[in-house]
C-alpha atoms as a PDB file:
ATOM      1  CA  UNK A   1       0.000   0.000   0.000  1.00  0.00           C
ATOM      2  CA  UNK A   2       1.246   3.035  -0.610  1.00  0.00           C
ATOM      3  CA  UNK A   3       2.250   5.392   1.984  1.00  0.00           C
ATOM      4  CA  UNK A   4      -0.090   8.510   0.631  1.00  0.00           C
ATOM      5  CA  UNK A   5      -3.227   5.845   1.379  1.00  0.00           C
ATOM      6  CA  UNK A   6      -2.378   4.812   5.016  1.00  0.00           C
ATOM      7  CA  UNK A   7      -4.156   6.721   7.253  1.00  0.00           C
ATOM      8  CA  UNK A   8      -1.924   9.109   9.729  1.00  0.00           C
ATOM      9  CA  UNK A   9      -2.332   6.558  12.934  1.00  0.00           C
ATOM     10  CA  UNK A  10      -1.902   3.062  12.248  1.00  0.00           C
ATOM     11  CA  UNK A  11      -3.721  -0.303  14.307  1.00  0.00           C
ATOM     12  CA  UNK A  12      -0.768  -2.489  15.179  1.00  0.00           C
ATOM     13  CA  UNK A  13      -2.423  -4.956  12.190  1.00  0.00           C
ATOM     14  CA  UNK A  14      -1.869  -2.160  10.052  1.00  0.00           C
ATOM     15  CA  UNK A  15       1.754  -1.290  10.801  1.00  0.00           C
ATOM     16  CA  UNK A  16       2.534  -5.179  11.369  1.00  0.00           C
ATOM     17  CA  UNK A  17       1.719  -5.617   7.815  1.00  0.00           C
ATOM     18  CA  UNK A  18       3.445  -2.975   6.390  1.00  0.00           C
ATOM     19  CA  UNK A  19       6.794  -3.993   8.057  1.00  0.00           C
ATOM     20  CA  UNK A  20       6.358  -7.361   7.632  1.00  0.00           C
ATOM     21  CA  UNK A  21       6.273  -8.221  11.194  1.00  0.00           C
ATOM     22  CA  UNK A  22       4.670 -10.621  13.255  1.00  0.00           C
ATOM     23  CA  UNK A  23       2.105  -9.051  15.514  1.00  0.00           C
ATOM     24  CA  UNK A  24       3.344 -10.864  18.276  1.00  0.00           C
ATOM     25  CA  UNK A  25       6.609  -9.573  17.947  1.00  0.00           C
ATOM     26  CA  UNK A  26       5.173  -6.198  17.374  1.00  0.00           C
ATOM     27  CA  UNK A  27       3.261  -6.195  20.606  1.00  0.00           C
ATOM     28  CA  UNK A  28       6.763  -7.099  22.597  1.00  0.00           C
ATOM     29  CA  UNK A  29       8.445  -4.384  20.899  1.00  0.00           C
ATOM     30  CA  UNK A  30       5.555  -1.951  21.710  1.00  0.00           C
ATOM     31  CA  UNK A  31       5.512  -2.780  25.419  1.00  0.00           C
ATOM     32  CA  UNK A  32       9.311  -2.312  25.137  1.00  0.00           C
ATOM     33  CA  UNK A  33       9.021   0.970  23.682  1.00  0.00           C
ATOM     34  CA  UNK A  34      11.200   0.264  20.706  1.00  0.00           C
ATOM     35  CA  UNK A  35       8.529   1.300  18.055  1.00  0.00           C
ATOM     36  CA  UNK A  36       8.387   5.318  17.749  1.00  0.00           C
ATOM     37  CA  UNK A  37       6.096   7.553  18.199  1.00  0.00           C
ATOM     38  CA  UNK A  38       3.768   4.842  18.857  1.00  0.00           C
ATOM     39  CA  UNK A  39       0.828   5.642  22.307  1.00  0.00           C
ATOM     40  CA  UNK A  40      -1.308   4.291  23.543  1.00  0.00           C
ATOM     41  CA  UNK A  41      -5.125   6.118  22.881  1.00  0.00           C
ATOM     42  CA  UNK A  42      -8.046   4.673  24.887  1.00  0.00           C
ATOM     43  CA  UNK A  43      -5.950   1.558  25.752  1.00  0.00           C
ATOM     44  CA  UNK A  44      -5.554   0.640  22.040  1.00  0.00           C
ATOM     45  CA  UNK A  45      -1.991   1.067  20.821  1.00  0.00           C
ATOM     46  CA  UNK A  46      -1.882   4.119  17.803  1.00  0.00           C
ATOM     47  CA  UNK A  47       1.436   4.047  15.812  1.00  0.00           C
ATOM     48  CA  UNK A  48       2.423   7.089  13.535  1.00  0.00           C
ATOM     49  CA  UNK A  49       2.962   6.440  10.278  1.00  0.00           C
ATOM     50  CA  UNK A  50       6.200   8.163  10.104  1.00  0.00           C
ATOM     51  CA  UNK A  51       7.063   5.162  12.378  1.00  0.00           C
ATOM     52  CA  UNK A  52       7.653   2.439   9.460  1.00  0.00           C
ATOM     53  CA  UNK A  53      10.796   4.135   7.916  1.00  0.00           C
ATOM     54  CA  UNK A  54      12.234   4.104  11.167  1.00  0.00           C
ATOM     55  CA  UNK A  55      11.868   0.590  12.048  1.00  0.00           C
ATOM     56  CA  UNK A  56      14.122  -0.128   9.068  1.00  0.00           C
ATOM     57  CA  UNK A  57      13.365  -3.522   7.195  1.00  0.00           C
ATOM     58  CA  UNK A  58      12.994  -6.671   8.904  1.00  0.00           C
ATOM     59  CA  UNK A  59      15.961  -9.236   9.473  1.00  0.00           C
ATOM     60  CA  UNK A  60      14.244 -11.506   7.487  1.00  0.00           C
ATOM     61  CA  UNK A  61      13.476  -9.820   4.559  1.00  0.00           C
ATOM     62  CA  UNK A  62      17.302  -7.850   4.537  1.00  0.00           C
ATOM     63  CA  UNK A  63      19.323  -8.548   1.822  1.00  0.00           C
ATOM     64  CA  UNK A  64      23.483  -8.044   1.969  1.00  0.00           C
END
């Protein structure tokens, strides 16, 4: 999906898919506080959009 059609806070489903990520792993990495940006808003996690280049691209998917 392209970046213009995400909306400016993304569900953890959202962002999970457009890393790549597990949502499992996203949730531990949430509690951790290693995903920016990202609140919580009425007990449901909210992650910026901005917050996908940051997380860089997943181990599993890097190529070197």
């Amino acid at each position: 999906m392209r970046d213009s059609d995400l909306p400016r806070l993304l569900t953890p489903k959202q962002f999970a898919e457009e890393v790549q990520m597990h949502r499992g792993t996203l949730y531990r990495k949430l509690k951790a506080g290693d995903v920016p940006g990202a609140k919580k808003i009425g007990g449901r996690w909210k992650i910026p959009r901005w917050a996908i280049g940051e997380m860089g691209v997943p181990a599993h998917l890097a190529t070197t």
